[in-house]
Protein backbone atom coordinates (compact mmCIF):
# COMPACT_ATOMS: atom_id res chain seq x y z
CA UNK A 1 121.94 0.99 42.61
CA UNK A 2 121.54 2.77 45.73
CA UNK A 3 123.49 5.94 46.91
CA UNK A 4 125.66 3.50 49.61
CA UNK A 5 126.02 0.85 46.94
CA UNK A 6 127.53 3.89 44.49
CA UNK A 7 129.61 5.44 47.29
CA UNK A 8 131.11 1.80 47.88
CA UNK A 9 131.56 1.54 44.11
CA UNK A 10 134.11 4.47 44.76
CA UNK A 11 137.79 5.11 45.00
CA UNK A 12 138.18 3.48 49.28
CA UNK A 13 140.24 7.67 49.51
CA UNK A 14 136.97 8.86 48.73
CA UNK A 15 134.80 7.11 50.06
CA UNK A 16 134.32 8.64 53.97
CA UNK A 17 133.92 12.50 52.28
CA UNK A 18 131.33 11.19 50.29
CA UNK A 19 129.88 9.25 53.09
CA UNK A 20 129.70 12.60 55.64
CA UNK A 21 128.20 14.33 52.95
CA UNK A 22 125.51 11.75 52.03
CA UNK A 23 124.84 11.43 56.01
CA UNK A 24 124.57 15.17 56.32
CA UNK A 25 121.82 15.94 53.48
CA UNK A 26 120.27 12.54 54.18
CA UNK A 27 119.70 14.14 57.76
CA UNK A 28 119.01 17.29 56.94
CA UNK A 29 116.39 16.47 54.77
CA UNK A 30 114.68 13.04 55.60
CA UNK A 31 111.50 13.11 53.66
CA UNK A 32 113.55 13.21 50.00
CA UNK A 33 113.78 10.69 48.30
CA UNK A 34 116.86 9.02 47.20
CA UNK A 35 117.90 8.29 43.38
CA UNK A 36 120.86 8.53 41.24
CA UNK A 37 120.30 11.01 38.93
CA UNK A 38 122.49 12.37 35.99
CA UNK A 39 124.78 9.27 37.64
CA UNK A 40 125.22 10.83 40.30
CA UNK A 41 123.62 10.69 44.15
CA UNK A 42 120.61 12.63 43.92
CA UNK A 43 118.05 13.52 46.78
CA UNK A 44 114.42 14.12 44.86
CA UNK A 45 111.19 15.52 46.08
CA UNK A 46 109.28 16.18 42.39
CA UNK A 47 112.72 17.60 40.97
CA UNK A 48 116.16 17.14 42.02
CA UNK A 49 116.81 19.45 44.97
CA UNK A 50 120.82 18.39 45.43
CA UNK A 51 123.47 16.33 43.86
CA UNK A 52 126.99 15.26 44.92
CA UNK A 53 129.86 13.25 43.28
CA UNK A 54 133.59 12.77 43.71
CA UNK A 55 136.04 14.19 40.95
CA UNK A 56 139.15 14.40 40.83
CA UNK A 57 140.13 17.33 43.48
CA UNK A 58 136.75 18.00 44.84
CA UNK A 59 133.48 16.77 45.53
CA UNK A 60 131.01 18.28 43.63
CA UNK A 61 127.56 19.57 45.11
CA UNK A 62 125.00 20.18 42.88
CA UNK A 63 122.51 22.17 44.61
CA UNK A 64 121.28 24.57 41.59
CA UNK A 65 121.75 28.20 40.39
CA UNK A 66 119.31 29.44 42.47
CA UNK A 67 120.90 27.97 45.69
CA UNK A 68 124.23 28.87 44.68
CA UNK A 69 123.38 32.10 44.04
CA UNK A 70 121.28 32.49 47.40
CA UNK A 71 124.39 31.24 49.52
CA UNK A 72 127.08 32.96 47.57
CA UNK A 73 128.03 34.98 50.72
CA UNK A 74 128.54 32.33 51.95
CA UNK A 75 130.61 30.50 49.09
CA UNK A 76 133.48 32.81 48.80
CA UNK A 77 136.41 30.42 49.69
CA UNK A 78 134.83 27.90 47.34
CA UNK A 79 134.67 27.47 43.20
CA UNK A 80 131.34 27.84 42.16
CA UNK A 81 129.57 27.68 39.01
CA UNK A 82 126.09 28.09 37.75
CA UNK A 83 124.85 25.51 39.76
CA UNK A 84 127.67 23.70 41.49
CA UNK A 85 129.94 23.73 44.11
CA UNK A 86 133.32 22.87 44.53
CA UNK A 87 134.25 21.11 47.83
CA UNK A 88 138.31 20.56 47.65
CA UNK A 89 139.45 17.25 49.43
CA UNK A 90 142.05 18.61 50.72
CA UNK A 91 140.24 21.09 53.25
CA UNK A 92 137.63 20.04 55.84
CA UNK A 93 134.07 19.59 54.45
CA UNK A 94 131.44 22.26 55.51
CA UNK A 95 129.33 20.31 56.43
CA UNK A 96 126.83 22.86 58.39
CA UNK A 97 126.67 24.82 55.76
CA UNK A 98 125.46 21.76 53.07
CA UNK A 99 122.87 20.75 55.82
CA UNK A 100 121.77 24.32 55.41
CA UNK A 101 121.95 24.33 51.75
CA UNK A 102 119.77 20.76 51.73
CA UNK A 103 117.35 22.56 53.88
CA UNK A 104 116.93 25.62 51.68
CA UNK A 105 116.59 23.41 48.75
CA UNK A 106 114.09 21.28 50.57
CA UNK A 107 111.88 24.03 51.53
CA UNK A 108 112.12 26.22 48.38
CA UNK A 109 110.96 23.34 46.75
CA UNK A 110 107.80 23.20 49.71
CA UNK A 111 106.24 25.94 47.52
């Protein structure tokens, strides 16, 4: 299954969130590769940099400890756990800031 065929597999409420988020890491960070990981969309380049899927209130993104911890300035009107971020679906997606997020977790990974 590809990441379009499991957004289309989704909940039709859900489905243009998850499509703005998948177009906004897809181009922010080209070169990854794309998998479904952990059932979930997944962009890869020798680990898994970032992860997103829908649940209930929220989307989650799954961009690591490391990046959450990095951008927690940043993160403040969010949830956030270890290694994941709440996005609420009822506010307006941030979507320059996940492009920047995909980015940092692209090139940390350049290392």
């Amino acid at each position: 299954m590809t990441i379009r065929e499991y957004i289309d597999s989704r909940d039709e409420s859900i489905r243009p969130r998850l499509n703005a988020v998948y177009d906004t890491i897809r181009a922010a960070i080209p070169e990854a590769e794309e998998r479904l990981s952990w059932g979930m969309p997944t962009f890869w380049k020798g680990r898994n940099l970032i992860h997103f899927a829908p649940a209930k209130a929220h989307i989650g993104l799954y961009p690591g400890a490391e990046a959450v911890e990095f951008f927690a300035p940043l993160l403040t009107e969010y949830k956030t756990s270890k290694g994941a971020i709440q996005l609420p679906n009822n506010r307006e997606l941030p979507l320059g800031l996940i492009a920047e997020i995909a980015r940092w977790s692209w090139e940390r990974n350049r290392k």
